[in-house]
C-alpha atoms as a PDB file:
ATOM      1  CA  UNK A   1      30.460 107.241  43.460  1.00  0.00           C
ATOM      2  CA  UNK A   2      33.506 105.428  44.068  1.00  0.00           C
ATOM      3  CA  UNK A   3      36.091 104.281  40.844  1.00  0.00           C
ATOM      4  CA  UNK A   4      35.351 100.671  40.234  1.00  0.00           C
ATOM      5  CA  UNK A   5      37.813  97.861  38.094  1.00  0.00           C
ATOM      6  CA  UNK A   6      36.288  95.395  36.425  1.00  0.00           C
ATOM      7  CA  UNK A   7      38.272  92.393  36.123  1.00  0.00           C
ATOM      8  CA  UNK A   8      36.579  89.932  33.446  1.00  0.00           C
ATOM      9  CA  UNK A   9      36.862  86.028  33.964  1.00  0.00           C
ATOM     10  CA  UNK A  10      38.634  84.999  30.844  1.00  0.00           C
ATOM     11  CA  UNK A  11      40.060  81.559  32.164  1.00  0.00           C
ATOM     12  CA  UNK A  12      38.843  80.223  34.948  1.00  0.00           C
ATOM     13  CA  UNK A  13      41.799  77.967  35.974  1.00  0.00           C
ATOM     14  CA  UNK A  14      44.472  80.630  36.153  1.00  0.00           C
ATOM     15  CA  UNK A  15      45.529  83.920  37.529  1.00  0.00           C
ATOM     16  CA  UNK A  16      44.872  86.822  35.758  1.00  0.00           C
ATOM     17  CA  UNK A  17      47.248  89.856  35.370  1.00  0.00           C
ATOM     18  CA  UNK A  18      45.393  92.906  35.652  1.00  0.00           C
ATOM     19  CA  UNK A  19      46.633  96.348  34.612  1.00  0.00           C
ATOM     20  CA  UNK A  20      43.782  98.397  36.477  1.00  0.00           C
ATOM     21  CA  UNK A  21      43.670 101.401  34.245  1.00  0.00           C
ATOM     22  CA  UNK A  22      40.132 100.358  33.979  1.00  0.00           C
ATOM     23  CA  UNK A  23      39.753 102.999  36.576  1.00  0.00           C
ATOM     24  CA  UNK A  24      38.917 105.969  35.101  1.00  0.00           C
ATOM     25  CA  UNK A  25      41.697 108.148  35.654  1.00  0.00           C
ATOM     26  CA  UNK A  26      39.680 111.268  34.668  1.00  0.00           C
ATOM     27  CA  UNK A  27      37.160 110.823  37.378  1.00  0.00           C
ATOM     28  CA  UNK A  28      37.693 112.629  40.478  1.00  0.00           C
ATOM     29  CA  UNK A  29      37.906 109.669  43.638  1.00  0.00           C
ATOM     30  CA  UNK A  30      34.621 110.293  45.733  1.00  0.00           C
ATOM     31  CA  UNK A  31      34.911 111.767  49.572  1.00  0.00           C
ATOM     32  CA  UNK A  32      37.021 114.374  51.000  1.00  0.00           C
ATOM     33  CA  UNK A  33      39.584 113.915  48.300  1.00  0.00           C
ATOM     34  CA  UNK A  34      37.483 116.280  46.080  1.00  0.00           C
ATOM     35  CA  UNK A  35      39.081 116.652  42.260  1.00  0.00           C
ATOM     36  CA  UNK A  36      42.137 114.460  42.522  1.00  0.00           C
ATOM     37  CA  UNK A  37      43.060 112.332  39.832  1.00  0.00           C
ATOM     38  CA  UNK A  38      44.734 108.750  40.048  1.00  0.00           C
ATOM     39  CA  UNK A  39      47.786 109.492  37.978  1.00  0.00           C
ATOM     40  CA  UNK A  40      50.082 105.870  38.994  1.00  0.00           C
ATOM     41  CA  UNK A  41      47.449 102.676  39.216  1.00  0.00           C
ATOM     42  CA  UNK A  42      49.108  99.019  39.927  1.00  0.00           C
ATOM     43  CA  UNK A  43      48.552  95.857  38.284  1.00  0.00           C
ATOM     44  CA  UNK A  44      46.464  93.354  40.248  1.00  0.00           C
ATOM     45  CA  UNK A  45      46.704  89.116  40.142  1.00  0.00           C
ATOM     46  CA  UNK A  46      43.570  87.524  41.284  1.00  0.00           C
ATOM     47  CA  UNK A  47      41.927  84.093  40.402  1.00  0.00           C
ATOM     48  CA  UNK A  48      39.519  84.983  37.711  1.00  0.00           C
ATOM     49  CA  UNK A  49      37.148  82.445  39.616  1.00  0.00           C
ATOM     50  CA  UNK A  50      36.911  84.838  42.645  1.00  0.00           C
ATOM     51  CA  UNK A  51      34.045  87.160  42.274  1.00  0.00           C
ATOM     52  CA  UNK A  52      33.102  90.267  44.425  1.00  0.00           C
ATOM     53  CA  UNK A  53      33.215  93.680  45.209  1.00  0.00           C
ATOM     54  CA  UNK A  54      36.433  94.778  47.375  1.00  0.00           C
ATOM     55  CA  UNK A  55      35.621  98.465  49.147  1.00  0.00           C
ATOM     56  CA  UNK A  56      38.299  99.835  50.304  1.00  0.00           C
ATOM     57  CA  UNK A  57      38.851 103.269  52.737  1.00  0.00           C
ATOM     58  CA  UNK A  58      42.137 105.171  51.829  1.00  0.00           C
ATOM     59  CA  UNK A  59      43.570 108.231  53.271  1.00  0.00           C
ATOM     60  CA  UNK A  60      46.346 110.204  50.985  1.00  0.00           C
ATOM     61  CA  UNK A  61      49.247 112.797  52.033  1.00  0.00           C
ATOM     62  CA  UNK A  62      49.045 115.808  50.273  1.00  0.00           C
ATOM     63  CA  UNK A  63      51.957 113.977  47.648  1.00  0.00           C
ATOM     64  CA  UNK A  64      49.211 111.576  46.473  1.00  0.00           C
ATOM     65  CA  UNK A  65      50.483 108.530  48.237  1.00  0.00           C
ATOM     66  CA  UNK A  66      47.777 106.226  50.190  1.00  0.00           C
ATOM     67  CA  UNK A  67      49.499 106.508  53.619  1.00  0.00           C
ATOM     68  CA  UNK A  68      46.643 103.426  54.681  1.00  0.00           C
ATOM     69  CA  UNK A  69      44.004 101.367  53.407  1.00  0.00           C
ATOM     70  CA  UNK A  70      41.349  99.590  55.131  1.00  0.00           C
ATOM     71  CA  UNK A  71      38.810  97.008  54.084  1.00  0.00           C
ATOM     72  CA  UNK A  72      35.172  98.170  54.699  1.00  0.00           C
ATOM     73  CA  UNK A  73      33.708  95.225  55.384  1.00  0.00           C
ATOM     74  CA  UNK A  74      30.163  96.036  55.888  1.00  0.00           C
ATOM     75  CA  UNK A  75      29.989  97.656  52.211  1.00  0.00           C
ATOM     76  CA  UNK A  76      32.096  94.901  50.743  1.00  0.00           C
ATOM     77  CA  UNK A  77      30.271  91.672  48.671  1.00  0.00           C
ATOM     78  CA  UNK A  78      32.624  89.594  49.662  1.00  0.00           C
ATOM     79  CA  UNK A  79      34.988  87.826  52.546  1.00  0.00           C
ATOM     80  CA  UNK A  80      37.480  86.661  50.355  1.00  0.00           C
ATOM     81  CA  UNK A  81      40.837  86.824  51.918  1.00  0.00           C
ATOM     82  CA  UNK A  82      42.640  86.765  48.693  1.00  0.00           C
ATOM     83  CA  UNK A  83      40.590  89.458  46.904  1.00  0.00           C
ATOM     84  CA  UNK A  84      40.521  91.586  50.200  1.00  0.00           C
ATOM     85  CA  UNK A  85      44.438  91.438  50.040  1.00  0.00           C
ATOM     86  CA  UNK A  86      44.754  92.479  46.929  1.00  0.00           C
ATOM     87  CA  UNK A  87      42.289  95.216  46.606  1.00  0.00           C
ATOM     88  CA  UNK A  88      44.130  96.601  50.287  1.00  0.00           C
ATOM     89  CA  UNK A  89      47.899  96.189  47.922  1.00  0.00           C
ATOM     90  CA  UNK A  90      46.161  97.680  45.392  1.00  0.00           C
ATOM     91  CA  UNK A  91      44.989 100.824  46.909  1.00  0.00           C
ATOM     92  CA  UNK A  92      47.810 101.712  48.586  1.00  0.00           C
ATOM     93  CA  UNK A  93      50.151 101.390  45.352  1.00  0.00           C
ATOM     94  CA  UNK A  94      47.747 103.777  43.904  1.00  0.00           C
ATOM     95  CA  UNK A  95      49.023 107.305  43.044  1.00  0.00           C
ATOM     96  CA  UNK A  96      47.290 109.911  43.397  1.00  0.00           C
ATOM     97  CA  UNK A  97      47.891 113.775  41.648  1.00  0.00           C
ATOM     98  CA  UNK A  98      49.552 116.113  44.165  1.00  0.00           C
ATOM     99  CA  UNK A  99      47.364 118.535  46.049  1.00  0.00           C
ATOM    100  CA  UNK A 100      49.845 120.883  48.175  1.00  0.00           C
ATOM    101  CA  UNK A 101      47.452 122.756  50.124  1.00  0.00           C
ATOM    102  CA  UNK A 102      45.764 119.263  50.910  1.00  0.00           C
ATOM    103  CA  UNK A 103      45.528 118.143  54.689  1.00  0.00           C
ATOM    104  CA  UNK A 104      47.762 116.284  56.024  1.00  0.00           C
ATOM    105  CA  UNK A 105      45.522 113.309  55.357  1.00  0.00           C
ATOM    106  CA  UNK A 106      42.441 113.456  52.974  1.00  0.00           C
ATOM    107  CA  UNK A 107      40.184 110.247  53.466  1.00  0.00           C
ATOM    108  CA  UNK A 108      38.168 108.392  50.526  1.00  0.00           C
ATOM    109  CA  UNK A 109      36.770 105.464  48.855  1.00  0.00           C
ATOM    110  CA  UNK A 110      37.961 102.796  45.798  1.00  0.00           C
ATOM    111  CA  UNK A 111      35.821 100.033  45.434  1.00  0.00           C
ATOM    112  CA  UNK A 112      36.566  96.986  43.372  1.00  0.00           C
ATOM    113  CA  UNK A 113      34.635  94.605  41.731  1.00  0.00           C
ATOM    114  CA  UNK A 114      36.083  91.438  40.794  1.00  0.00           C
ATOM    115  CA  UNK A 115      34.631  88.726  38.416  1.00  0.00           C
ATOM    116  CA  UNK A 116      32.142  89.040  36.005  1.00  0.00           C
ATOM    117  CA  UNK A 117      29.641  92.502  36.603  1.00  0.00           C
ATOM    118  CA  UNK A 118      26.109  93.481  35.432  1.00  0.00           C
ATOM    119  CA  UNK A 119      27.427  97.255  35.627  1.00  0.00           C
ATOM    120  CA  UNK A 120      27.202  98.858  32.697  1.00  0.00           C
END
């Protein structure tokens, strides 16, 4: 299970600042990066009108930084440029807890949903 932000359309004629501690920091991220916890998450601006979900592949260095993220397109909802961009800035500002016997790269999964969501 990957972490997923919600970001709710409030207005639909603006851009919405979103401080994505909607993640749930306590969650471990899926994958090979076993119990790590996000311990830095960024803010995100998208157009609350945009709707999807954004899954993103991230590897982090054993200092919890996202050393790359790539959009997964074929798990993705959506082709959105915009929302792709962000998600991508959005991962990669993403801090994870330090792990020093870690690999020199540990891959995983974020995936984020944009727009309204029938998740519970």
């Amino acid at each position: 299970m990957a972490h997923t932000l919600v970001i709710a359309q409030e207005n639909p004629d603006t851009k919405l600042l979103v401080d994505s501690s909607a993640i749930d920091s306590s969650a471990a991220v899926p994958d090979q990066l076993g119990n790590r916890k996000i311990i830095e998450r960024p803010q995100i601006m998208v157009n609350p009108k945009w709707v999807g979900r954004v899954v993103i592949n991230i590897w982090v260095t054993p200092e919890g930084t996202v050393h790359s993220a790539i959009f997964q397109g074929d798990a993705s909802t959506t082709e959105n440029t915009e929302l792709i961009l962000s998600a991508i800035d959005a991962a990669k500002a993403t801090l994870f807890e330090p792990l020093a016997d870690a690999p020199a790269l540990q891959t995983g999964t974020v995936t984020f949903t944009f727009g309204e969501s029938t998740e519970p």
